[in-house]
Protein backbone atom coordinates (compact mmCIF):
# COMPACT_ATOMS: atom_id res chain seq x y z
CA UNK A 1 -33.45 -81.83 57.38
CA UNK A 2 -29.92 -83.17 54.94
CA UNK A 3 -31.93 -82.29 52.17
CA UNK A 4 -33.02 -78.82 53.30
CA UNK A 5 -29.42 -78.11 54.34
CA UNK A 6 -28.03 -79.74 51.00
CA UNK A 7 -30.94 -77.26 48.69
CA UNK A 8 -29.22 -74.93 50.76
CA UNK A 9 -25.67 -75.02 50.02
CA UNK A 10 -26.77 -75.56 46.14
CA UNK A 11 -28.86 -72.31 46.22
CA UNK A 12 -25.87 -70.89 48.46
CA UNK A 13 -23.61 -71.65 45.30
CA UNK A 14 -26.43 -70.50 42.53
CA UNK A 15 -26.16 -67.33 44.36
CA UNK A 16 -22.59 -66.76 44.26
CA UNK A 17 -22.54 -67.47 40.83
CA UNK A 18 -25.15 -65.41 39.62
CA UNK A 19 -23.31 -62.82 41.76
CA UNK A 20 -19.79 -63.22 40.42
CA UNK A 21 -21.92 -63.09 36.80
CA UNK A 22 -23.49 -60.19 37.82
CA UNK A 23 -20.06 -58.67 38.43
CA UNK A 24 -18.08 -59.55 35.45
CA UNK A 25 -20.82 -58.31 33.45
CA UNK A 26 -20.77 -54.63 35.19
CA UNK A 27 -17.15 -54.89 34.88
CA UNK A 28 -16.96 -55.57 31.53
CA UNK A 29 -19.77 -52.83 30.70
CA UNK A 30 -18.58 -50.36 32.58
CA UNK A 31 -14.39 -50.88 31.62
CA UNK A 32 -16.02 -50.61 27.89
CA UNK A 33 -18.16 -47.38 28.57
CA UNK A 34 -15.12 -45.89 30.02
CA UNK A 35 -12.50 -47.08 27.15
CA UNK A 36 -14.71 -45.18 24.81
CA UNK A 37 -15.08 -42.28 26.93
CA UNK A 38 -11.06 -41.96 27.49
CA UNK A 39 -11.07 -42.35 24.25
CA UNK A 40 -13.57 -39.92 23.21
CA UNK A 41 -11.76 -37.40 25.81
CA UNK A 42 -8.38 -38.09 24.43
CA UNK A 43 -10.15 -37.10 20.54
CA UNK A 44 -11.32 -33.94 22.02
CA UNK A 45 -7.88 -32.74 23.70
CA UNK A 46 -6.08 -33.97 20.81
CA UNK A 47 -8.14 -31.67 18.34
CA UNK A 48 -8.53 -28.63 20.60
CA UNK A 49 -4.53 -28.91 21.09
CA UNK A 50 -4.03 -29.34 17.76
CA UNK A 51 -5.92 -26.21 16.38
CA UNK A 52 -4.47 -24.07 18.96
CA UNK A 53 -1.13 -25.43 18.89
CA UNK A 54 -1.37 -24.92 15.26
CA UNK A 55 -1.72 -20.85 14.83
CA UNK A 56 1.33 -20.72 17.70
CA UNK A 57 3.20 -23.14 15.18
CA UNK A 58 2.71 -20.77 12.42
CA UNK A 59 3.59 -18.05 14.36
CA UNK A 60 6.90 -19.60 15.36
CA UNK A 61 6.00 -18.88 19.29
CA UNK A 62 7.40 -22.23 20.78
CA UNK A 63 7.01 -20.88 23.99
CA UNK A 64 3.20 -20.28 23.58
CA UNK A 65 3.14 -24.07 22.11
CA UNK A 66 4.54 -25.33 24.82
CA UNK A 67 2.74 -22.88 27.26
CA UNK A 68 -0.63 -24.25 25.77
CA UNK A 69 0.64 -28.01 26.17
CA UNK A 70 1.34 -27.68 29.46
CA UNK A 71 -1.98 -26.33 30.63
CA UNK A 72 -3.79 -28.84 28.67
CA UNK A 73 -2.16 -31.55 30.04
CA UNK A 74 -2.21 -30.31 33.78
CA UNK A 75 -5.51 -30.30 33.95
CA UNK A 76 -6.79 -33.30 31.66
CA UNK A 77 -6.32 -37.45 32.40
CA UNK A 78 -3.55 -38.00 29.77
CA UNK A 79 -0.04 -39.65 30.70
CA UNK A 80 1.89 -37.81 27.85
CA UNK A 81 1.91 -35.21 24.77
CA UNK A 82 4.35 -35.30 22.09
CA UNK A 83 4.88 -32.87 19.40
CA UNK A 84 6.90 -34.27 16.79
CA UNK A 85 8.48 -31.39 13.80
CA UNK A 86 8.51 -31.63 10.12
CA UNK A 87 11.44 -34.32 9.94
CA UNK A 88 10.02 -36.17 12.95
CA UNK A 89 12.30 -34.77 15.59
CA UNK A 90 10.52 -34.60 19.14
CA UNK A 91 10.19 -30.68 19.53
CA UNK A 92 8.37 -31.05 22.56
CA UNK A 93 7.04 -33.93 25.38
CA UNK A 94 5.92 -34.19 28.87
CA UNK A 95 5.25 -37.63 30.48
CA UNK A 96 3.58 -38.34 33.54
CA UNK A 97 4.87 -40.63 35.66
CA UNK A 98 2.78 -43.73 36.55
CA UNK A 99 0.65 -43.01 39.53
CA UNK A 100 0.42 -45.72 41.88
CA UNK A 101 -2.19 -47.79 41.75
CA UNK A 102 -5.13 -47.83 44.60
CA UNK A 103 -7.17 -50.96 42.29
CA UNK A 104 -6.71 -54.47 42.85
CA UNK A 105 -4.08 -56.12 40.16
CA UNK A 106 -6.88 -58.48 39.20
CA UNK A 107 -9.29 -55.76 37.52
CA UNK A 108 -6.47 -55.38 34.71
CA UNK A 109 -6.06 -59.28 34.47
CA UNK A 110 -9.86 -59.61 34.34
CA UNK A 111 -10.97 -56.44 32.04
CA UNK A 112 -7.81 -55.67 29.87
CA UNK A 113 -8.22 -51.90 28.44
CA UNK A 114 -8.04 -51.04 24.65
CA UNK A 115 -5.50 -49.05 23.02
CA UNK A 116 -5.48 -45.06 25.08
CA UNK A 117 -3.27 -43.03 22.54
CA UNK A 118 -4.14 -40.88 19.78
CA UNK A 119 -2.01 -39.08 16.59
CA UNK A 120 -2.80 -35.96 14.41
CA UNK A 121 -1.31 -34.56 11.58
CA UNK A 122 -1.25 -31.14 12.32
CA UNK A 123 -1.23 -29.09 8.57
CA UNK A 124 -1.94 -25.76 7.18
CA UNK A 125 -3.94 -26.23 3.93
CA UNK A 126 -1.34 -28.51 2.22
CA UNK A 127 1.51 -27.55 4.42
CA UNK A 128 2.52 -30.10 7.39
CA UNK A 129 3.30 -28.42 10.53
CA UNK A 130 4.23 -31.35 12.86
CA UNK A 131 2.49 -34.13 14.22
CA UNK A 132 0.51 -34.67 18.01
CA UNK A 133 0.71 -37.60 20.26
CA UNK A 134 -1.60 -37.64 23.77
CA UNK A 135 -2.19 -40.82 24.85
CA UNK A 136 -3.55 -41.72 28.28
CA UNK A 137 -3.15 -43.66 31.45
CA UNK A 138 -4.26 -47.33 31.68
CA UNK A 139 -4.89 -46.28 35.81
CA UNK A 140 -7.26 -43.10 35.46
CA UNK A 141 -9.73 -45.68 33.81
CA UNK A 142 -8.84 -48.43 36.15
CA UNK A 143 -9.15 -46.62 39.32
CA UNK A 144 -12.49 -44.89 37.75
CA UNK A 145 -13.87 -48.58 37.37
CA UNK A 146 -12.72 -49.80 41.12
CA UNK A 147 -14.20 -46.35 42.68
CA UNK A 148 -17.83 -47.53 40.77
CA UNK A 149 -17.37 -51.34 41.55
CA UNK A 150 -16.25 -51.37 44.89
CA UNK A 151 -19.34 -48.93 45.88
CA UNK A 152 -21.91 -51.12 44.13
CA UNK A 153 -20.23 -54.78 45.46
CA UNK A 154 -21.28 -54.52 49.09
CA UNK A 155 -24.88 -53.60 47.83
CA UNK A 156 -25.01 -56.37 45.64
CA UNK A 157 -23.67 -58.54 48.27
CA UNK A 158 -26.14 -57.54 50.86
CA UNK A 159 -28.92 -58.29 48.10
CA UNK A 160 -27.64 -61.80 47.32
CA UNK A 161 -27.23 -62.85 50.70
CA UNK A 162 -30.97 -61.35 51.29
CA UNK A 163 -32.21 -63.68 48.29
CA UNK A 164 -30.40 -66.26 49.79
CA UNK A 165 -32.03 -66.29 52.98
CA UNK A 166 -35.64 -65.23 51.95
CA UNK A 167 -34.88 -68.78 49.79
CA UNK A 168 -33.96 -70.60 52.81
CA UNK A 169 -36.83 -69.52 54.60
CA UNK A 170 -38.94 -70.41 51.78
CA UNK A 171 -37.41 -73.92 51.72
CA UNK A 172 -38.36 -74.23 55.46
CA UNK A 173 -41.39 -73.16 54.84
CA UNK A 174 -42.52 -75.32 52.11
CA UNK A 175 -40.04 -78.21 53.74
CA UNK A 176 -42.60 -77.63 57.33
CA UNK A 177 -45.75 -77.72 55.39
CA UNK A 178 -45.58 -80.73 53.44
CA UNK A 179 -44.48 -82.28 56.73
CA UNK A 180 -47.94 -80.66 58.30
């Protein structure tokens, strides 16, 4: 009966690993899937903004530019947009202040994000209008990754402590039979 209770803490332990493993491994997938996506996002604003920012540039309608700025950045995931004149002079910028944070601290520890910031030139044939910062928040992807973890965790808990105990009966089994 020791060794059927020792087979069990070991498989108890396998189990836990395997499940930790499985974790880190969705973690690390899914914090990589979503850097590319904020990244891919942050590509698309910055070009859209860019080639609409840059007929109100020509124009001269600063208002419009920063009209247009402002909409694109209400409704999109970025922390800030910077537009940056000819002699590198901030002509416009809006920031978003750090939202707070409804993730455990150890998701950044254990899946650090990449770089979320991206810069265009914006130019007229030869002629250089200004240049774009957006870059976005480290939390939007953070909280995106908790929101999908923390769903899927108490289904893969429930599925590892299932294995665990269809091996236990197993070992009882097999453990009953040779005694038989």
């Amino acid at each position: 009966m020791q060794r059927i209770f020792g087979a069990a803490i070991a498989l108890a332990i396998v189990d836990a690993l395997l499940l930790a493993g499985a974790f880190y491994l969705q973690g690390a997938s899914l914090a990589q899937e979503l850097n590319l996506q904020f990244n891919q996002n942050m590509e698309s604003s910055l070009t859209a903004l860019g080639l609409i920012l840059q007929n109100t540039l020509l124009g001269g309608d600063e208002v419009m530019a920063e009209t247009i700025i402002n909409a694109m950045f209400d409704g999109s995931l970025l922390q800030s947009v910077t537009l940056k004149d000819l002699d590198g002079l901030v002509a416009f910028e809006r920031v978003f202040a750090e939202p707070t944070a409804n993730y455990p601290d150890w998701l950044v520890q254990l899946f650090p994000a990449g770089e979320l910031s991206r810069h265009m030139e914006m130019t007229d044939g030869w002629n250089i209008l200004g240049d774009l910062y957006v870059s976005s928040h480290h939390h939007h992807l953070y909280q995106a990754m908790w929101n999908v973890l923390s769903a899927r965790l108490p289904m893969q808990i429930l599925l590892t402590s299932s294995l665990w105990l269809v091996q236990i009966a197993i070992l009882f089994w097999a453990c009953h039979r040779k005694n038989a």
